[in-house]
PDB file of N, CA and C in Angstrom:
ATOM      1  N   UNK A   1       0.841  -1.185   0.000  1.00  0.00           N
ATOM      2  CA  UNK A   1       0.000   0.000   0.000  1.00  0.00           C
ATOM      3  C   UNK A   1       0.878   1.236   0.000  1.00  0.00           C
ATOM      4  N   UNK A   2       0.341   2.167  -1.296  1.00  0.00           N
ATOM      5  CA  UNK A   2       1.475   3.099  -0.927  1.00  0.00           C
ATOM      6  C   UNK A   2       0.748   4.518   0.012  1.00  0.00           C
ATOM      7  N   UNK A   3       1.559   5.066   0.826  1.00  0.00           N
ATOM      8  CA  UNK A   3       1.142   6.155   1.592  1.00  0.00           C
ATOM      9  C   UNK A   3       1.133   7.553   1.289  1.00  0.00           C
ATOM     10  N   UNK A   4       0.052   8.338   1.243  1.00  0.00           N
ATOM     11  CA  UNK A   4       0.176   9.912   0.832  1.00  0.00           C
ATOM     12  C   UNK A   4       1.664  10.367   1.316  1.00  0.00           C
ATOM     13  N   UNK A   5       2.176  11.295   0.960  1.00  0.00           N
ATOM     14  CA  UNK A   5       3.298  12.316   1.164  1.00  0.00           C
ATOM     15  C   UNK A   5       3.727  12.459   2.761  1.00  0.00           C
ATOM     16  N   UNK A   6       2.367  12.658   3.130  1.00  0.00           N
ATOM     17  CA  UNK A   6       2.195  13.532   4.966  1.00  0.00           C
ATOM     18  C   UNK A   6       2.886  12.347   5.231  1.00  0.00           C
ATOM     19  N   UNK A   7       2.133  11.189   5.459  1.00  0.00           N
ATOM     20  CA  UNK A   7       2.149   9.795   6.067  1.00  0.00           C
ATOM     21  C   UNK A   7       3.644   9.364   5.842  1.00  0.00           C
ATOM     22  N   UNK A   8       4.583   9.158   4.679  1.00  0.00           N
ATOM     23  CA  UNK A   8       5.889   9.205   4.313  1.00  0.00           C
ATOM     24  C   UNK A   8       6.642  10.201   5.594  1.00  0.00           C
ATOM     25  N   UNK A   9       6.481  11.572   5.716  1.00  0.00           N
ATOM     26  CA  UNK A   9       6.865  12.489   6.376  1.00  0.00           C
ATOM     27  C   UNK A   9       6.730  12.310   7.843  1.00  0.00           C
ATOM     28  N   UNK A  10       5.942  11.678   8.304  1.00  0.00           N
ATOM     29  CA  UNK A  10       5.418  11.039   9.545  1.00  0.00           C
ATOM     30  C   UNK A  10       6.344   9.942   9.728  1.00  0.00           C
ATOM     31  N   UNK A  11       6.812   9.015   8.497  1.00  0.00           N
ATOM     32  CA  UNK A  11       7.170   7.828   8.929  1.00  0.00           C
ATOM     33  C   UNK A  11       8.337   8.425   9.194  1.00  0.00           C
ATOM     34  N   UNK A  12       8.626   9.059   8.222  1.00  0.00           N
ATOM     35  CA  UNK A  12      10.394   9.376   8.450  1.00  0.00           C
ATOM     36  C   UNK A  12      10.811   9.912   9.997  1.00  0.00           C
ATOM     37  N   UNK A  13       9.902  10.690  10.027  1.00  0.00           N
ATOM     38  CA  UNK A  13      10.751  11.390  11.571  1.00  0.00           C
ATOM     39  C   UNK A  13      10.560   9.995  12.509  1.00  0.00           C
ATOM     40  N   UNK A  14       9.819   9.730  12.768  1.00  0.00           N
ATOM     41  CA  UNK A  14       9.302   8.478  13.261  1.00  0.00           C
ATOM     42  C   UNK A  14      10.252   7.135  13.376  1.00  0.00           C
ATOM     43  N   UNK A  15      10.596   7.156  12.320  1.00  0.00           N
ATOM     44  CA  UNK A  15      11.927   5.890  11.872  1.00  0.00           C
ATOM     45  C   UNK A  15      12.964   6.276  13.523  1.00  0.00           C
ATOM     46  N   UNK A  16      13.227   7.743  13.874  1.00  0.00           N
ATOM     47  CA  UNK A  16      14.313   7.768  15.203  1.00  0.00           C
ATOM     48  C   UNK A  16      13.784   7.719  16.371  1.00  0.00           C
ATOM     49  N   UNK A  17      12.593   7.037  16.472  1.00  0.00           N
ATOM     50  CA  UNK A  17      11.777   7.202  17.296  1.00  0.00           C
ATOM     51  C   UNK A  17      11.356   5.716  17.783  1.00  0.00           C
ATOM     52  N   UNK A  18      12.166   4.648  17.853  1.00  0.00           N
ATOM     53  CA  UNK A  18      11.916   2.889  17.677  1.00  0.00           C
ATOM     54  C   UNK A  18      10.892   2.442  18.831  1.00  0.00           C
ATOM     55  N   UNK A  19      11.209   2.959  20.416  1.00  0.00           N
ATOM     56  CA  UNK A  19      10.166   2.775  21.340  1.00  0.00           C
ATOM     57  C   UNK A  19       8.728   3.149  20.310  1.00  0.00           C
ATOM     58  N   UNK A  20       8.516   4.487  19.552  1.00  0.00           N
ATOM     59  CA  UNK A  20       7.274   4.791  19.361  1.00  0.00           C
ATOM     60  C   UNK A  20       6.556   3.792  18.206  1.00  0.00           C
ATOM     61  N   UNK A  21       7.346   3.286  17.540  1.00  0.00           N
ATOM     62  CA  UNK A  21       6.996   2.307  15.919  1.00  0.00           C
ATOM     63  C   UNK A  21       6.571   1.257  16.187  1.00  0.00           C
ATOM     64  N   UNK A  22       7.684   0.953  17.716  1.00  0.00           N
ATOM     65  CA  UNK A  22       7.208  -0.637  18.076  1.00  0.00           C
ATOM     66  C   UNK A  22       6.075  -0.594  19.002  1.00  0.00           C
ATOM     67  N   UNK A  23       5.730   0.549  19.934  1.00  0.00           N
ATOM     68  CA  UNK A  23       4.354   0.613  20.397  1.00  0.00           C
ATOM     69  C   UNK A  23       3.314   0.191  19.619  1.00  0.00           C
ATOM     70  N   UNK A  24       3.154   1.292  18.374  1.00  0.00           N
ATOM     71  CA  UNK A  24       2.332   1.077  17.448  1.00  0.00           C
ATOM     72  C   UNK A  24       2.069  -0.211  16.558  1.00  0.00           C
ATOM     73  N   UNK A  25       2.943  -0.959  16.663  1.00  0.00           N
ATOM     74  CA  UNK A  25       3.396  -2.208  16.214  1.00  0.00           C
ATOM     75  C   UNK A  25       2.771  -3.234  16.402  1.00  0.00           C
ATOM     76  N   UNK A  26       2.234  -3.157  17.591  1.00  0.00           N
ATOM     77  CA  UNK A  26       2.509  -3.910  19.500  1.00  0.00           C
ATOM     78  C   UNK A  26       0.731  -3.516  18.995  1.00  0.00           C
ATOM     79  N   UNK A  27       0.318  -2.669  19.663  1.00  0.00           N
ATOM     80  CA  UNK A  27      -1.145  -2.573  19.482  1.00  0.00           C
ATOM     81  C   UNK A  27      -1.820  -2.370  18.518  1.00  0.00           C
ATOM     82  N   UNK A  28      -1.467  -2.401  17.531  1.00  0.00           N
ATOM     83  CA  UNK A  28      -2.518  -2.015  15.859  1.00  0.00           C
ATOM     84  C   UNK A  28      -2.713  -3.414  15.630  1.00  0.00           C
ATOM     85  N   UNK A  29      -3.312  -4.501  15.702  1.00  0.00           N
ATOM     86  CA  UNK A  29      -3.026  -5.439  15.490  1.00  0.00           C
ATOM     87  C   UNK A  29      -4.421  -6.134  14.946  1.00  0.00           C
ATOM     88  N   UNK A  30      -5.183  -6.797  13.981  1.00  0.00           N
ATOM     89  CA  UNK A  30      -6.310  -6.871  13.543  1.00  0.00           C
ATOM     90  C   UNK A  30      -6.982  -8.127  14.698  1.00  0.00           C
ATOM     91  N   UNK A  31      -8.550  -7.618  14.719  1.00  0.00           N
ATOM     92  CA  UNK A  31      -9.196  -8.600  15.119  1.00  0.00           C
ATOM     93  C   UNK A  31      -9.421  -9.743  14.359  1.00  0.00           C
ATOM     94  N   UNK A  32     -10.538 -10.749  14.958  1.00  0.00           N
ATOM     95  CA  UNK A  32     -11.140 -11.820  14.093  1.00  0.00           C
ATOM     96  C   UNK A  32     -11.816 -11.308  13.035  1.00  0.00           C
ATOM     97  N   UNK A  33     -12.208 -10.312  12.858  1.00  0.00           N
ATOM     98  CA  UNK A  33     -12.790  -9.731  11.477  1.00  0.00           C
ATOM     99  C   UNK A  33     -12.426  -8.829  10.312  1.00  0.00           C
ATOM    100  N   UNK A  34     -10.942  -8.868  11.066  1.00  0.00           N
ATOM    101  CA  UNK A  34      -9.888  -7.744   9.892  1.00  0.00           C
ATOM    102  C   UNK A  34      -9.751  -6.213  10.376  1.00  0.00           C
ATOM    103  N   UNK A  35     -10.572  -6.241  11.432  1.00  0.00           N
ATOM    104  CA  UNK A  35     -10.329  -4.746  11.830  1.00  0.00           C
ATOM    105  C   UNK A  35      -9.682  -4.514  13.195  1.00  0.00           C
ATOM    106  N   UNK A  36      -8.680  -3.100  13.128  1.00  0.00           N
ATOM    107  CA  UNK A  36      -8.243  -2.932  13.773  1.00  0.00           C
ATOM    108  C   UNK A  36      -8.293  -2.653  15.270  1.00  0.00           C
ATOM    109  N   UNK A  37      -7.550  -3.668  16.458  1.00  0.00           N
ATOM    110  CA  UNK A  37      -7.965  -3.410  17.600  1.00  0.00           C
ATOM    111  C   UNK A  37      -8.271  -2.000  18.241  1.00  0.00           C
ATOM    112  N   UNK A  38      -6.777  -1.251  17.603  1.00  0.00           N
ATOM    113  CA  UNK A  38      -7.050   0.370  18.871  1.00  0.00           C
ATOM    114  C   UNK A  38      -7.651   0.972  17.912  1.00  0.00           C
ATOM    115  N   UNK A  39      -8.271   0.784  16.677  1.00  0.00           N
ATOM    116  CA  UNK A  39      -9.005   1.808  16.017  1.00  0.00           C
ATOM    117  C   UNK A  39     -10.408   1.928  15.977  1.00  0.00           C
ATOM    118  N   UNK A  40     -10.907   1.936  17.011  1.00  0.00           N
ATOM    119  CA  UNK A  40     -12.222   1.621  16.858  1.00  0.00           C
ATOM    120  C   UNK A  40     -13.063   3.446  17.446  1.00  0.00           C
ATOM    121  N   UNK A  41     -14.395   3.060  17.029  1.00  0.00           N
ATOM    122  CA  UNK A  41     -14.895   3.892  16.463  1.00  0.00           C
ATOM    123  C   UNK A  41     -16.343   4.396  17.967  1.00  0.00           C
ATOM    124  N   UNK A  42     -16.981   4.915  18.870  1.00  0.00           N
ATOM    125  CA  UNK A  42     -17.822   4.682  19.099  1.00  0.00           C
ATOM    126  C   UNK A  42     -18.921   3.805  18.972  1.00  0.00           C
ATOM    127  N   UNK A  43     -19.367   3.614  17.733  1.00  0.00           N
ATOM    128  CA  UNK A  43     -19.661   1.977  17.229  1.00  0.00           C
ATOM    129  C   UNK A  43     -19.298   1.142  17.323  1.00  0.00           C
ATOM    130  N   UNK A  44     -17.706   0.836  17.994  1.00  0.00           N
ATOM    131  CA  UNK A  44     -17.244  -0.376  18.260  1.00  0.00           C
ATOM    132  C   UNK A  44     -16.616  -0.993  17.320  1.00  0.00           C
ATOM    133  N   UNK A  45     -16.920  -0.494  16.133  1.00  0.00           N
ATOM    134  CA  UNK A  45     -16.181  -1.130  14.769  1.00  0.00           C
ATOM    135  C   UNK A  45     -15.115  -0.267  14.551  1.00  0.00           C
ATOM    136  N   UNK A  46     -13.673  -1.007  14.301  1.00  0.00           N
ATOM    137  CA  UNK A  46     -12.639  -0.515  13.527  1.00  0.00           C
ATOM    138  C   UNK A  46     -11.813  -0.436  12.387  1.00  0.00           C
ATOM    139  N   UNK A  47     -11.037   0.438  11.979  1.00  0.00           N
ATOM    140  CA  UNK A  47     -10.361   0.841  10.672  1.00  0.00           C
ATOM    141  C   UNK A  47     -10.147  -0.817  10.094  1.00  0.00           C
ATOM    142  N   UNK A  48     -10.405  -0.728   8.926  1.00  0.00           N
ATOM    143  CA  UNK A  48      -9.502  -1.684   8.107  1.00  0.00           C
ATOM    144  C   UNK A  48      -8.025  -2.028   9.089  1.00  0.00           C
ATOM    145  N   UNK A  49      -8.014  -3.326   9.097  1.00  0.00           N
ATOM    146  CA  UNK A  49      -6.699  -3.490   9.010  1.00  0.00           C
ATOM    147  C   UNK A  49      -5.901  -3.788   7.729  1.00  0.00           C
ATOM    148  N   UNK A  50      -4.593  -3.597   7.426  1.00  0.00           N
ATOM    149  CA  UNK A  50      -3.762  -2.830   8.688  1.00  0.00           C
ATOM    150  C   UNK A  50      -3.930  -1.245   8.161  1.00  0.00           C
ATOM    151  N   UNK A  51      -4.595  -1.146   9.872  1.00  0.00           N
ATOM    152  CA  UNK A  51      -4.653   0.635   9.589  1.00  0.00           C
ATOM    153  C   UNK A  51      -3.498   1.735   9.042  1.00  0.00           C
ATOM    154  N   UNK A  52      -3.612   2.892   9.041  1.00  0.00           N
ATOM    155  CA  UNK A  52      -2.910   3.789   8.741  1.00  0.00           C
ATOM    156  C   UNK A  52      -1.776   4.113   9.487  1.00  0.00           C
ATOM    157  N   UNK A  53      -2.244   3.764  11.176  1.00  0.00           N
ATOM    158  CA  UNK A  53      -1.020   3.945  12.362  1.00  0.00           C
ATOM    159  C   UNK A  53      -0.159   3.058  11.867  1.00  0.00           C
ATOM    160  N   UNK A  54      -0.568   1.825  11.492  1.00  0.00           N
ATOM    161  CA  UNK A  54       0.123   0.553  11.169  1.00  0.00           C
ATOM    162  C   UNK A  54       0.826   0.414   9.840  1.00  0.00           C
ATOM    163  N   UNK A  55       0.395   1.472   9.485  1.00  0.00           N
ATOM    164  CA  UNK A  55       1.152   1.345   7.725  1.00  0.00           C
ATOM    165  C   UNK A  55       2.483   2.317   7.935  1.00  0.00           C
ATOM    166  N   UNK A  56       1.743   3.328   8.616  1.00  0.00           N
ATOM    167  CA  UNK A  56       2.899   4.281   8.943  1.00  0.00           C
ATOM    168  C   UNK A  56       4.180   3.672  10.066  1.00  0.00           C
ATOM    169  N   UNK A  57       3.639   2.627  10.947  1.00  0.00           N
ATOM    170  CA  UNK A  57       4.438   2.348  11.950  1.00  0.00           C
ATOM    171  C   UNK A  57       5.501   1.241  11.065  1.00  0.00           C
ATOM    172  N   UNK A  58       5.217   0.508  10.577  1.00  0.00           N
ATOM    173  CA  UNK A  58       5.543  -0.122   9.345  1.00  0.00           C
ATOM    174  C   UNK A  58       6.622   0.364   8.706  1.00  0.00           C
ATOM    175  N   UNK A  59       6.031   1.546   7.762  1.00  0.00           N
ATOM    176  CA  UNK A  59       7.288   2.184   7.137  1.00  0.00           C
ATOM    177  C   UNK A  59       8.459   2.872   7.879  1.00  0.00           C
ATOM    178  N   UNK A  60       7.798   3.289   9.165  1.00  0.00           N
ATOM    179  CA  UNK A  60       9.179   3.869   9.610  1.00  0.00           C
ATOM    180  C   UNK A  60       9.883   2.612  10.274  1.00  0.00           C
ATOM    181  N   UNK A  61       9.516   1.102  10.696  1.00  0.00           N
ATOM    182  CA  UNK A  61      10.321   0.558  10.909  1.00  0.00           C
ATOM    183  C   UNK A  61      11.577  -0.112   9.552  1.00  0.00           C
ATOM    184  N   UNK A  62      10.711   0.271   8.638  1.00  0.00           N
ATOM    185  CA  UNK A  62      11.862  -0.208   7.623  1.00  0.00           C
ATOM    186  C   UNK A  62      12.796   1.197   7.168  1.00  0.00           C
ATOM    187  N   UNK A  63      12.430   2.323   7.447  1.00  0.00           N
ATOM    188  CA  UNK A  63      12.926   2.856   7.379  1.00  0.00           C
ATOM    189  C   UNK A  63      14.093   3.135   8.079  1.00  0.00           C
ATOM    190  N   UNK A  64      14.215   2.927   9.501  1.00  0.00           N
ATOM    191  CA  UNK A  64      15.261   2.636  10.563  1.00  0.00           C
ATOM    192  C   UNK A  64      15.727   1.619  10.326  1.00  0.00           C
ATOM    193  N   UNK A  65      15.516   0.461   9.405  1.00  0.00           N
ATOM    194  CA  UNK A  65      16.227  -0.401   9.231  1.00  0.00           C
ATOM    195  C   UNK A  65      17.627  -0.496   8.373  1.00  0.00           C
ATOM    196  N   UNK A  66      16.697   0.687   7.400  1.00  0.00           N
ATOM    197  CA  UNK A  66      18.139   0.900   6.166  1.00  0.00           C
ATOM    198  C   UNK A  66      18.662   1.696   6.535  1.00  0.00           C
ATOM    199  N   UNK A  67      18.557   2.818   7.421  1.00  0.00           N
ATOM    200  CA  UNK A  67      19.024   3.452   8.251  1.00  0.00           C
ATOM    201  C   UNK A  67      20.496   3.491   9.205  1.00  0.00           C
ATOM    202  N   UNK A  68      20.137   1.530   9.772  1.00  0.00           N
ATOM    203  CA  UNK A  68      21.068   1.211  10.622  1.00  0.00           C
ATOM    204  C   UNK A  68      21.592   0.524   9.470  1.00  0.00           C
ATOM    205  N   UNK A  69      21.805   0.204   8.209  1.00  0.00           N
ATOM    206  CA  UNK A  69      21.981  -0.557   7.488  1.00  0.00           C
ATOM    207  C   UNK A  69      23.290  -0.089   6.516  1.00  0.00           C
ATOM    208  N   UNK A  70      22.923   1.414   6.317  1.00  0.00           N
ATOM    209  CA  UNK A  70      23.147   2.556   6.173  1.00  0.00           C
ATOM    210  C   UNK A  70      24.631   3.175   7.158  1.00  0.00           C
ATOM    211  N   UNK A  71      24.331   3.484   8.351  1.00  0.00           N
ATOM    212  CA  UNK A  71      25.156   3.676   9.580  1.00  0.00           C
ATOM    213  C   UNK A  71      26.439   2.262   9.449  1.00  0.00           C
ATOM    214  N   UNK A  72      25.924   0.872   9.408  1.00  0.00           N
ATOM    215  CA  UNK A  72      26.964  -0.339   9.491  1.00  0.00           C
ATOM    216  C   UNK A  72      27.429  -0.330   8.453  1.00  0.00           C
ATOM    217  N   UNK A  73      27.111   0.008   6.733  1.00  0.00           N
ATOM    218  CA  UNK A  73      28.465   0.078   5.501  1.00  0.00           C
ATOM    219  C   UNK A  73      29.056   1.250   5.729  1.00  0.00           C
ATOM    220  N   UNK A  74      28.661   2.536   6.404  1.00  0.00           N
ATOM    221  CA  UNK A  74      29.947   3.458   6.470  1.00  0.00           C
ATOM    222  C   UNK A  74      29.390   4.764   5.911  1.00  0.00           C
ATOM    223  N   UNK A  75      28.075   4.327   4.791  1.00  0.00           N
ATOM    224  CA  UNK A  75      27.002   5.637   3.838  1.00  0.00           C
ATOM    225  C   UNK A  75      27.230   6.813   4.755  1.00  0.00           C
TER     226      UNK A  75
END
């Protein structure tokens, strides 16, 4: 799935931020019906999984990945 601009911009700062990615990580996690646990709605029903926190938490973990990947060849 690719992510609007903002959401990219979000991930990035985010990527130096590993406690916060893996929180999000940790709780976005889909129910028995595909929707997302912490996203729920007054109705009780939640976002598609995998939500947006989760797409974003996502990219910035791969983003810190090439990152450190990045940091260990010397880039």
């Amino acid at each position: 799935m690719t992510q609007p601009e903002s959401a990219g911009g979000i991930a990035d700062v985010m990527a130096g931020m590993p406690e916060v990615w893996r929180r999000l990580l940790a709780a976005h996690l889909p129910d028995r019906l595909g929707r997302c646990r912490s996203c729920r709605t007054a109705s009780g029903s939640g976002e598609r999984w995998p939500c947006s926190l989760h797409q974003i938490a996502t990219e910035a973990q791969r983003l810190h990945g090439l990152r450190l990947g990045q940091a260990v060849a010397g880039d």
